[in-house]
PDB file of N, CA and C in Angstrom:
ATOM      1  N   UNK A   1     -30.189  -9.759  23.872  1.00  0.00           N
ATOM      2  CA  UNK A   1     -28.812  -9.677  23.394  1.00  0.00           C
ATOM      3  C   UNK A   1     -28.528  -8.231  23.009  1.00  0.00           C
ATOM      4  N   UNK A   2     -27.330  -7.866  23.547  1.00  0.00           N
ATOM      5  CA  UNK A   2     -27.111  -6.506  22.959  1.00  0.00           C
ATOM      6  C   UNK A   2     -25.938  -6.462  21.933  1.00  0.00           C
ATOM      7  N   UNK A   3     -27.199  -5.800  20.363  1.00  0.00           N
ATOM      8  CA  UNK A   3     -26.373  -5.762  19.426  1.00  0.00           C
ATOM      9  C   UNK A   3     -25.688  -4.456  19.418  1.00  0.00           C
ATOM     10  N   UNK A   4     -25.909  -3.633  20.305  1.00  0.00           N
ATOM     11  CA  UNK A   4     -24.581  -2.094  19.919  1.00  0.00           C
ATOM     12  C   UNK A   4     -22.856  -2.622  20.355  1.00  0.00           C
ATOM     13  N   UNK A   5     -22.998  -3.794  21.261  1.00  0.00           N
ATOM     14  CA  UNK A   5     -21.824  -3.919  21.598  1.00  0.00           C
ATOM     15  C   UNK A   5     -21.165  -4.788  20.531  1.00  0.00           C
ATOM     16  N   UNK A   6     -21.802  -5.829  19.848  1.00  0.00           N
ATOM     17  CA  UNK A   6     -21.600  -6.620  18.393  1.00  0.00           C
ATOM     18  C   UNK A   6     -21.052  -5.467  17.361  1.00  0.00           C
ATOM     19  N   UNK A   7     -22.076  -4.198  17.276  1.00  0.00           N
ATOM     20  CA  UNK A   7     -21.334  -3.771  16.312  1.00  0.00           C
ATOM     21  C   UNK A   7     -20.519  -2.629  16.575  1.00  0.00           C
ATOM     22  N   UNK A   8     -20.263  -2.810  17.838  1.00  0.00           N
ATOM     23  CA  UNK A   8     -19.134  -1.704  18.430  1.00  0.00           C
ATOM     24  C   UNK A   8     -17.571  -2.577  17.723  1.00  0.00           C
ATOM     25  N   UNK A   9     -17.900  -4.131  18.024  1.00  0.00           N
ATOM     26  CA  UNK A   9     -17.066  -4.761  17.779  1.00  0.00           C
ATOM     27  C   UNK A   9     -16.343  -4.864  16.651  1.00  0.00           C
ATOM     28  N   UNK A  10     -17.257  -4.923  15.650  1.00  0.00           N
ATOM     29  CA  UNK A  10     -17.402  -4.874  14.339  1.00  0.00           C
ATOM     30  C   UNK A  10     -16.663  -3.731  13.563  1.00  0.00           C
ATOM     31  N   UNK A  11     -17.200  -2.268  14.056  1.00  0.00           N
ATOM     32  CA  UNK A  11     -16.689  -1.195  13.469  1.00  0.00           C
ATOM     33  C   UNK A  11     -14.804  -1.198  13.479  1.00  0.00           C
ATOM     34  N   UNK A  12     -14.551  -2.220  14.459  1.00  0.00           N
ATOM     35  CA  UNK A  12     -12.941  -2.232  14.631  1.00  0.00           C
ATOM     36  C   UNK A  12     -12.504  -2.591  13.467  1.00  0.00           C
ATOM     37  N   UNK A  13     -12.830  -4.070  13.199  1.00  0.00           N
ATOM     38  CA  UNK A  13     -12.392  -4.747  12.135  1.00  0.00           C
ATOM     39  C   UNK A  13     -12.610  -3.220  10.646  1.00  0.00           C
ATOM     40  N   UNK A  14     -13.898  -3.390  10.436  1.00  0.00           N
ATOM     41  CA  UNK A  14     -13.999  -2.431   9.645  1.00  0.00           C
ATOM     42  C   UNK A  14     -12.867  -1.319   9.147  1.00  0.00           C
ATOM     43  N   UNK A  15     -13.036  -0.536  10.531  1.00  0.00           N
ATOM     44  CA  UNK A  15     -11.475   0.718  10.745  1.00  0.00           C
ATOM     45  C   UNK A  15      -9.942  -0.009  10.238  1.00  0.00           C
ATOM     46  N   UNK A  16      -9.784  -1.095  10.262  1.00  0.00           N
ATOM     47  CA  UNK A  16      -8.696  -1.900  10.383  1.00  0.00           C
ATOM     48  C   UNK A  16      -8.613  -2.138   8.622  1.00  0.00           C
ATOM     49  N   UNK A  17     -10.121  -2.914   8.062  1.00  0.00           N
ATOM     50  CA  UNK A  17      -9.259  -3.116   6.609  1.00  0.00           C
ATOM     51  C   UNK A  17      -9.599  -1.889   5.455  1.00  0.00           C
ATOM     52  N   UNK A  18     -10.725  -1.409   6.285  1.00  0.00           N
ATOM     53  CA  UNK A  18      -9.987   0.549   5.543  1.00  0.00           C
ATOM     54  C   UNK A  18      -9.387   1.293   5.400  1.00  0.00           C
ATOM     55  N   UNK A  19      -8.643   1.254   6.792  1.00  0.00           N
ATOM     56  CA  UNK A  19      -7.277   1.478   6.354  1.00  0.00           C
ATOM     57  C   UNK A  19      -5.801   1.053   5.613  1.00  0.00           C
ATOM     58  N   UNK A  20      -6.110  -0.382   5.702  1.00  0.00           N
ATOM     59  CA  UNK A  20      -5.302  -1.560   4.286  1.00  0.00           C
ATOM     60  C   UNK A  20      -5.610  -0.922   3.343  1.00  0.00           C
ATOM     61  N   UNK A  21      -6.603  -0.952   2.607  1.00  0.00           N
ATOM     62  CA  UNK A  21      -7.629  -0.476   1.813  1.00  0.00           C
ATOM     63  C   UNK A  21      -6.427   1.312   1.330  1.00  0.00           C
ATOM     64  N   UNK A  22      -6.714   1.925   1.991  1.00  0.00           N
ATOM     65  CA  UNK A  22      -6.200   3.224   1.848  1.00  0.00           C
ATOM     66  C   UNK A  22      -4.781   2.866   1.906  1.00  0.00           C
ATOM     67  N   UNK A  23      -4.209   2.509   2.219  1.00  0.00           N
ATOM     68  CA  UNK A  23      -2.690   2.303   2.108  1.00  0.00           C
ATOM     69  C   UNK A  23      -2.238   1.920   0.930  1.00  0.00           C
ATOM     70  N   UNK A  24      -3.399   0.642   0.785  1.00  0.00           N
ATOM     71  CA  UNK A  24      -2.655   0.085  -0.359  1.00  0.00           C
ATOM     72  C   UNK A  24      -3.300   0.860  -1.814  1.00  0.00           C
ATOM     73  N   UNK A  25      -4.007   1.596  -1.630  1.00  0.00           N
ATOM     74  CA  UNK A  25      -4.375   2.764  -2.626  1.00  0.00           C
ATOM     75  C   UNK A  25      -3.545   4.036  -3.416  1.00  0.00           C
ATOM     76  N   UNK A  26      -2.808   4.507  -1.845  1.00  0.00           N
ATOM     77  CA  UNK A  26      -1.436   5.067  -1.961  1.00  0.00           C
ATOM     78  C   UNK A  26      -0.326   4.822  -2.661  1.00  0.00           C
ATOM     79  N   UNK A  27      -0.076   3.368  -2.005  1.00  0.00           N
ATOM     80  CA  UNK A  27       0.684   2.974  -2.859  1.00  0.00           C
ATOM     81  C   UNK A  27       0.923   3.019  -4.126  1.00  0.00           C
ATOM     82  N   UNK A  28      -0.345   2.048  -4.843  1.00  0.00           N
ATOM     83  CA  UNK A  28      -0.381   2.011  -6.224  1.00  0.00           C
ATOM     84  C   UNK A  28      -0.458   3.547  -6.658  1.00  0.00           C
ATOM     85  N   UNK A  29      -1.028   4.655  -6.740  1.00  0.00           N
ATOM     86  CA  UNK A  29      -1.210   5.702  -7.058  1.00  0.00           C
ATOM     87  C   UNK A  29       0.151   6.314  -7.223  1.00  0.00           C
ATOM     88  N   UNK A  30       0.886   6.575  -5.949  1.00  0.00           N
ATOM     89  CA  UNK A  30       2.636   6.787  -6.147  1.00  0.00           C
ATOM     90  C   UNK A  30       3.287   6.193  -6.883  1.00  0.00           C
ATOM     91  N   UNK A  31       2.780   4.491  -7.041  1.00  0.00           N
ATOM     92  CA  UNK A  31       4.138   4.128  -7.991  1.00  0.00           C
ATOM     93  C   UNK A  31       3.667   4.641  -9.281  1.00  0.00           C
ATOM     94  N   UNK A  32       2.475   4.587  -9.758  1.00  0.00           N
ATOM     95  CA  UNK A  32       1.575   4.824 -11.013  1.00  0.00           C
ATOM     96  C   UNK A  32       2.115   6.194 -11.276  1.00  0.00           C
ATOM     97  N   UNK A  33       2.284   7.177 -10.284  1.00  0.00           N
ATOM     98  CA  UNK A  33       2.369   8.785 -10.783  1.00  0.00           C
ATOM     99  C   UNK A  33       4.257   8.546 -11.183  1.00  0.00           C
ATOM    100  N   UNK A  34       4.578   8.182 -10.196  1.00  0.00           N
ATOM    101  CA  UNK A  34       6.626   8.106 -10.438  1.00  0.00           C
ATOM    102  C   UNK A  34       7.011   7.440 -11.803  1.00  0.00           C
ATOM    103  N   UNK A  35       6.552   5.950 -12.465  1.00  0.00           N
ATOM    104  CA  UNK A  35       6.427   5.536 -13.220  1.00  0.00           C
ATOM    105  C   UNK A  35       5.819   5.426 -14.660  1.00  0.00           C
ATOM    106  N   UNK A  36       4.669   6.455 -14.526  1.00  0.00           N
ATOM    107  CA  UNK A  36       3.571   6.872 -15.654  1.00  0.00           C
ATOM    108  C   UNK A  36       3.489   5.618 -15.883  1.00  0.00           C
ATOM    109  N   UNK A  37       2.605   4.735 -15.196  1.00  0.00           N
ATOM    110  CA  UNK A  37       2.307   3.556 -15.154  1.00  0.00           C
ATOM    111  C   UNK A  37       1.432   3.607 -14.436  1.00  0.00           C
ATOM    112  N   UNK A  38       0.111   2.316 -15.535  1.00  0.00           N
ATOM    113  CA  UNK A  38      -1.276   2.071 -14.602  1.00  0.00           C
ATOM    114  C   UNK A  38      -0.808   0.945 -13.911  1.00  0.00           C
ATOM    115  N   UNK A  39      -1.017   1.112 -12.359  1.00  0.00           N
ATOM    116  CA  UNK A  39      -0.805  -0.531 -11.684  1.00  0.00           C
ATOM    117  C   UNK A  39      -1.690  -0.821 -11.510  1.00  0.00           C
ATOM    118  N   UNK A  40      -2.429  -2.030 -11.106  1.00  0.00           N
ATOM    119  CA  UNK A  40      -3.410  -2.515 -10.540  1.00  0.00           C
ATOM    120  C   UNK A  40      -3.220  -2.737  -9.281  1.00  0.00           C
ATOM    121  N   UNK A  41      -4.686  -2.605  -8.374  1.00  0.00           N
ATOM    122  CA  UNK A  41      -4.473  -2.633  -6.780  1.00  0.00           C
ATOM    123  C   UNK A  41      -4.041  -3.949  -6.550  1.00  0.00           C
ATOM    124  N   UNK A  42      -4.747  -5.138  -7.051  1.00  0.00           N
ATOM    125  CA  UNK A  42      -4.475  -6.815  -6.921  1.00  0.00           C
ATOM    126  C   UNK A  42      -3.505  -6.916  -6.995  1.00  0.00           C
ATOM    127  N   UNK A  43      -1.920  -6.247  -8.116  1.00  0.00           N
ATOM    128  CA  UNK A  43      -0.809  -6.488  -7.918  1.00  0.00           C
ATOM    129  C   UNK A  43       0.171  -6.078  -6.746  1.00  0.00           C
ATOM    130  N   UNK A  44      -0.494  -5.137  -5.791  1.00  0.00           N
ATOM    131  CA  UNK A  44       0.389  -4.640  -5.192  1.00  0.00           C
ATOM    132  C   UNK A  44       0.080  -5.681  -3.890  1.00  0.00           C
ATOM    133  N   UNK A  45       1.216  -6.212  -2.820  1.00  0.00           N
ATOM    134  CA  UNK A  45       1.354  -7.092  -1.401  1.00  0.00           C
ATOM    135  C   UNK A  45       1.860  -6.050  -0.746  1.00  0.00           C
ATOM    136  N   UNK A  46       1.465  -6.042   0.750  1.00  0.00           N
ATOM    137  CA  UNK A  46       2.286  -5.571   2.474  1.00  0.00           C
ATOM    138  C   UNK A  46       2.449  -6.285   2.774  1.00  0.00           C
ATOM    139  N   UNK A  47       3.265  -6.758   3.124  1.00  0.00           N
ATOM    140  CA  UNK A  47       3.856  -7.986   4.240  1.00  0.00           C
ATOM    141  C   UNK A  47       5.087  -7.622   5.465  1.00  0.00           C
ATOM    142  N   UNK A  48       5.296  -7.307   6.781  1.00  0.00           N
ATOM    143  CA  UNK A  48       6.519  -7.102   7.127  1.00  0.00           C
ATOM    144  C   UNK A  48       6.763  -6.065   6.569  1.00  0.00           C
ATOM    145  N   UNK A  49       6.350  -4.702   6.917  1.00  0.00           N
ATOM    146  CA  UNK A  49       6.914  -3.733   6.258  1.00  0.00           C
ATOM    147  C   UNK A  49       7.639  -3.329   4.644  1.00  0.00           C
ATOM    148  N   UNK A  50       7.555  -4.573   4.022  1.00  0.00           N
ATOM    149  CA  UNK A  50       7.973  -4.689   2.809  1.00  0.00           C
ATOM    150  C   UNK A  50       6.667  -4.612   1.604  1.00  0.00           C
ATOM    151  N   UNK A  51       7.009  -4.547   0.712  1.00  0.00           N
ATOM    152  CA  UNK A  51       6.004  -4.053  -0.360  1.00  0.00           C
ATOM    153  C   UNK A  51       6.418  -5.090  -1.735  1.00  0.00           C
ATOM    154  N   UNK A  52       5.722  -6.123  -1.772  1.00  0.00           N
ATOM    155  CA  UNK A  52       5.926  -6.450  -2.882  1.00  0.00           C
ATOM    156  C   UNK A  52       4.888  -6.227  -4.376  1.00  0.00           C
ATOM    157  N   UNK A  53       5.798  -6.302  -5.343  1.00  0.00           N
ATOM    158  CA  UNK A  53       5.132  -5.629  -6.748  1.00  0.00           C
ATOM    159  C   UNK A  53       4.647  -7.059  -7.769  1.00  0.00           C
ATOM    160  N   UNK A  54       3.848  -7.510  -8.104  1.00  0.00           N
ATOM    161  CA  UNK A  54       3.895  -8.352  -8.585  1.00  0.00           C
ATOM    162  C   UNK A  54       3.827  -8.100 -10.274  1.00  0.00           C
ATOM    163  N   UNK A  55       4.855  -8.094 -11.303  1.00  0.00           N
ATOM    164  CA  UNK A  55       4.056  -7.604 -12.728  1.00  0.00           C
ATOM    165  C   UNK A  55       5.416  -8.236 -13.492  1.00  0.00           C
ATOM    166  N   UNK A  56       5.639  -8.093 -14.712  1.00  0.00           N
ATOM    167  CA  UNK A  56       6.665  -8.036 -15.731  1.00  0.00           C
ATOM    168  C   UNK A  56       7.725  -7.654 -14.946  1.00  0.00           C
ATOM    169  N   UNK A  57       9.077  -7.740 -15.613  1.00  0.00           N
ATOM    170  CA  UNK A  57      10.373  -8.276 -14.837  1.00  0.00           C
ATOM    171  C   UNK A  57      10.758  -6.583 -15.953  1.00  0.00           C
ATOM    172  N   UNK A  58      10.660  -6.123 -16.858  1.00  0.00           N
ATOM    173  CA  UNK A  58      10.330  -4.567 -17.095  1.00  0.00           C
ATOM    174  C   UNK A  58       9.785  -3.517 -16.144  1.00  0.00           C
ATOM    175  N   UNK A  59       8.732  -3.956 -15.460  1.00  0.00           N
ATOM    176  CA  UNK A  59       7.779  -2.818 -14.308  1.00  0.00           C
ATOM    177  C   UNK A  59       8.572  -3.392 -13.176  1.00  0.00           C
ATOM    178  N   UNK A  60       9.369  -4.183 -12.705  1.00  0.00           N
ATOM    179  CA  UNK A  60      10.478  -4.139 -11.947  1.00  0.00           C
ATOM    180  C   UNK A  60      11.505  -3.527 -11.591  1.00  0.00           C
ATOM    181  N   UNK A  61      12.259  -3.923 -12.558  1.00  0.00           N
ATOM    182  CA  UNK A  61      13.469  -3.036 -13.005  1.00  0.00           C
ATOM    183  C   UNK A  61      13.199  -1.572 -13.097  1.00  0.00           C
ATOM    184  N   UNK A  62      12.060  -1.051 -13.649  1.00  0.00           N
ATOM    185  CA  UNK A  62      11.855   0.472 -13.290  1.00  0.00           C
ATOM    186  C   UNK A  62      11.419   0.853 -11.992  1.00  0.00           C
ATOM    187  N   UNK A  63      10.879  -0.084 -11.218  1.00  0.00           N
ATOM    188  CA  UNK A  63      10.549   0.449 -10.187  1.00  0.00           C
ATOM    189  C   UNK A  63      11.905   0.081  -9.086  1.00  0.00           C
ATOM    190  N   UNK A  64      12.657  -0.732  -9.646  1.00  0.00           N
ATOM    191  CA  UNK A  64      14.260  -0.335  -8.791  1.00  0.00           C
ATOM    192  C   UNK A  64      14.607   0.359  -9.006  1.00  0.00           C
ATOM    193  N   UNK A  65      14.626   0.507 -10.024  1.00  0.00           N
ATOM    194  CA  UNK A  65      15.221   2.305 -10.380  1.00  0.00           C
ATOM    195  C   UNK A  65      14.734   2.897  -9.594  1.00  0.00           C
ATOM    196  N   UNK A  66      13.684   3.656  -9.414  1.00  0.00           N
ATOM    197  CA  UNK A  66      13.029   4.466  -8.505  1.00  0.00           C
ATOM    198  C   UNK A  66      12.979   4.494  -7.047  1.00  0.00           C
ATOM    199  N   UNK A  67      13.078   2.982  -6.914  1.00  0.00           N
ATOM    200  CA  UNK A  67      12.931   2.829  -5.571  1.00  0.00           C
ATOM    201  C   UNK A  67      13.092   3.898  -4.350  1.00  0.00           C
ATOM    202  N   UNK A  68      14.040   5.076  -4.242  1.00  0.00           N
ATOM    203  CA  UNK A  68      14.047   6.088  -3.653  1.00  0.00           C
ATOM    204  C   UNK A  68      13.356   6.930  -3.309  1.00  0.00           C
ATOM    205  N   UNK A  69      12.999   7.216  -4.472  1.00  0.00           N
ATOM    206  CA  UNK A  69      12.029   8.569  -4.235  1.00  0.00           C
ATOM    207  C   UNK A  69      10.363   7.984  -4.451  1.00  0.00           C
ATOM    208  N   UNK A  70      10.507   6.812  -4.824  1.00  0.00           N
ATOM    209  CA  UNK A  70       8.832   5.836  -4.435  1.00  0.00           C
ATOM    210  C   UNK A  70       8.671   6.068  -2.812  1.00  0.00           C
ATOM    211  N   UNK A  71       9.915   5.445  -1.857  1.00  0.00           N
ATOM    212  CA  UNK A  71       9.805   5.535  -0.576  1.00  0.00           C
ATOM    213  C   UNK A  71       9.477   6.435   0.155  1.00  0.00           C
ATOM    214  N   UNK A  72      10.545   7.887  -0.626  1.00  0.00           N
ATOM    215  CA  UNK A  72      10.938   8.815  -0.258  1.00  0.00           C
ATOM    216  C   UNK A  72       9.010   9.591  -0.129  1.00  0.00           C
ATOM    217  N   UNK A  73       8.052   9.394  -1.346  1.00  0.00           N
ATOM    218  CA  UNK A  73       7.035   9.960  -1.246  1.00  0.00           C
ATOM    219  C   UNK A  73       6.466   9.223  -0.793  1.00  0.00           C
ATOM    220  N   UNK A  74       6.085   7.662  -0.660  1.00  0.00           N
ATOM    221  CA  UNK A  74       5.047   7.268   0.413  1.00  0.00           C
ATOM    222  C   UNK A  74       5.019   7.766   1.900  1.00  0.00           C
ATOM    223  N   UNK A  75       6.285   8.157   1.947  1.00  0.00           N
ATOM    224  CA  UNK A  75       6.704   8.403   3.568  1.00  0.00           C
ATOM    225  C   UNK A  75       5.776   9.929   3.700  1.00  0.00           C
ATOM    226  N   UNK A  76       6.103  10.756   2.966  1.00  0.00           N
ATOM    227  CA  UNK A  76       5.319  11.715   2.704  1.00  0.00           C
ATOM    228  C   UNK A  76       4.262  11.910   2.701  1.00  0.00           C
ATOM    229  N   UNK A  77       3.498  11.223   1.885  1.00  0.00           N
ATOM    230  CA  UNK A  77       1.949  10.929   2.202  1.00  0.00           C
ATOM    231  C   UNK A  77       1.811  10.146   3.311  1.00  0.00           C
ATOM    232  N   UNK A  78       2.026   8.965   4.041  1.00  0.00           N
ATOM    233  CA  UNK A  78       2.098   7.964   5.113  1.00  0.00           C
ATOM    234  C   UNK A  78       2.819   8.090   6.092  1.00  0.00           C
ATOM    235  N   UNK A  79       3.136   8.969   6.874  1.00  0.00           N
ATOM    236  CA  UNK A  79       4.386   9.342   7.282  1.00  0.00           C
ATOM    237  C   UNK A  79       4.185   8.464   8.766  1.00  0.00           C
ATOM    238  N   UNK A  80       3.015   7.626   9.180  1.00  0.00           N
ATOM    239  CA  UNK A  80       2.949   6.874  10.190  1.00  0.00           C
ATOM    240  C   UNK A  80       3.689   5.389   9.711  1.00  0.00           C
ATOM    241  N   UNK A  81       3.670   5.091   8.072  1.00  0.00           N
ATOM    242  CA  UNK A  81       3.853   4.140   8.198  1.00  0.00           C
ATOM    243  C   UNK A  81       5.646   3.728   7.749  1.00  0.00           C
ATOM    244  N   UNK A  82       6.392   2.727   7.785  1.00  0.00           N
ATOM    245  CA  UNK A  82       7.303   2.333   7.945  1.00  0.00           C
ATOM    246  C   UNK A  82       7.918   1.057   7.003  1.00  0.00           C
ATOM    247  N   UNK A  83       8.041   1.715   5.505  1.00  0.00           N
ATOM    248  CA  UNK A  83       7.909   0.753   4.579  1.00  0.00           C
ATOM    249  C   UNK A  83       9.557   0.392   4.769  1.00  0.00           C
ATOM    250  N   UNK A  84      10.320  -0.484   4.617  1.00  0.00           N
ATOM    251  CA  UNK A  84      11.462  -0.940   4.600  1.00  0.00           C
ATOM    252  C   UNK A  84      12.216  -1.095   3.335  1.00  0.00           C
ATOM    253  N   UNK A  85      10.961  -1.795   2.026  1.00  0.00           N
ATOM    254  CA  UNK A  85      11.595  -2.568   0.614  1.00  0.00           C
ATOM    255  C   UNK A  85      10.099  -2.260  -0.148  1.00  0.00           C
ATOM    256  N   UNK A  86      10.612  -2.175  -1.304  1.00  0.00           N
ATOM    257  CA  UNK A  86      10.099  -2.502  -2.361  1.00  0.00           C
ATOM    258  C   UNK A  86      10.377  -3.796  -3.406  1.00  0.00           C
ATOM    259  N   UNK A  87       9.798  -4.866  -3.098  1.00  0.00           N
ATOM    260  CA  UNK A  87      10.146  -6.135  -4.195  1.00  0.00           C
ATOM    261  C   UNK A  87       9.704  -6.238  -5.440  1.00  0.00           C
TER     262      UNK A  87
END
């Protein structure tokens, strides 16, 4: 059996949720720096180009507020990716 091609296979997946991984790292870090707020990674969702926030109906409302220039810098750092919303 040839295992280089198993873990040729493998390294895809890998590449794939490291980069989730890093995205969704970004994320939290931007909203955390815009907000002077610690988020947690577990609260933050991708789904459909959309971004949902999961926390207090307070860390909401500020992050509508912001919503602009949150986008405005993920795009900046991420500039491959194509966020639509912040929920």
């Amino acid at each position: 059996m040839d295992y280089n091609k198993i873990s040729n296979f493998l390294d895809k997946f890998r590449k794939i949720i490291l980069q989730k991984e890093f995205v969704r790292e970004s994320i939290v870090s931007i909203i955390s720096n815009e907000l002077s707020f610690n988020l947690k990674k577990d609260s933050v969702k991708i789904k459909n180009g959309i971004i949902y926030i999961e926390g207090s109906p307070i860390l909401r409302n500020e992050i509508v507020m912001h919503k602009k220039n949150i986008l405005l810098n993920i795009k900046k750092i991420l500039p491959e990716s194509n966020f639509l919303d912040i929920r």
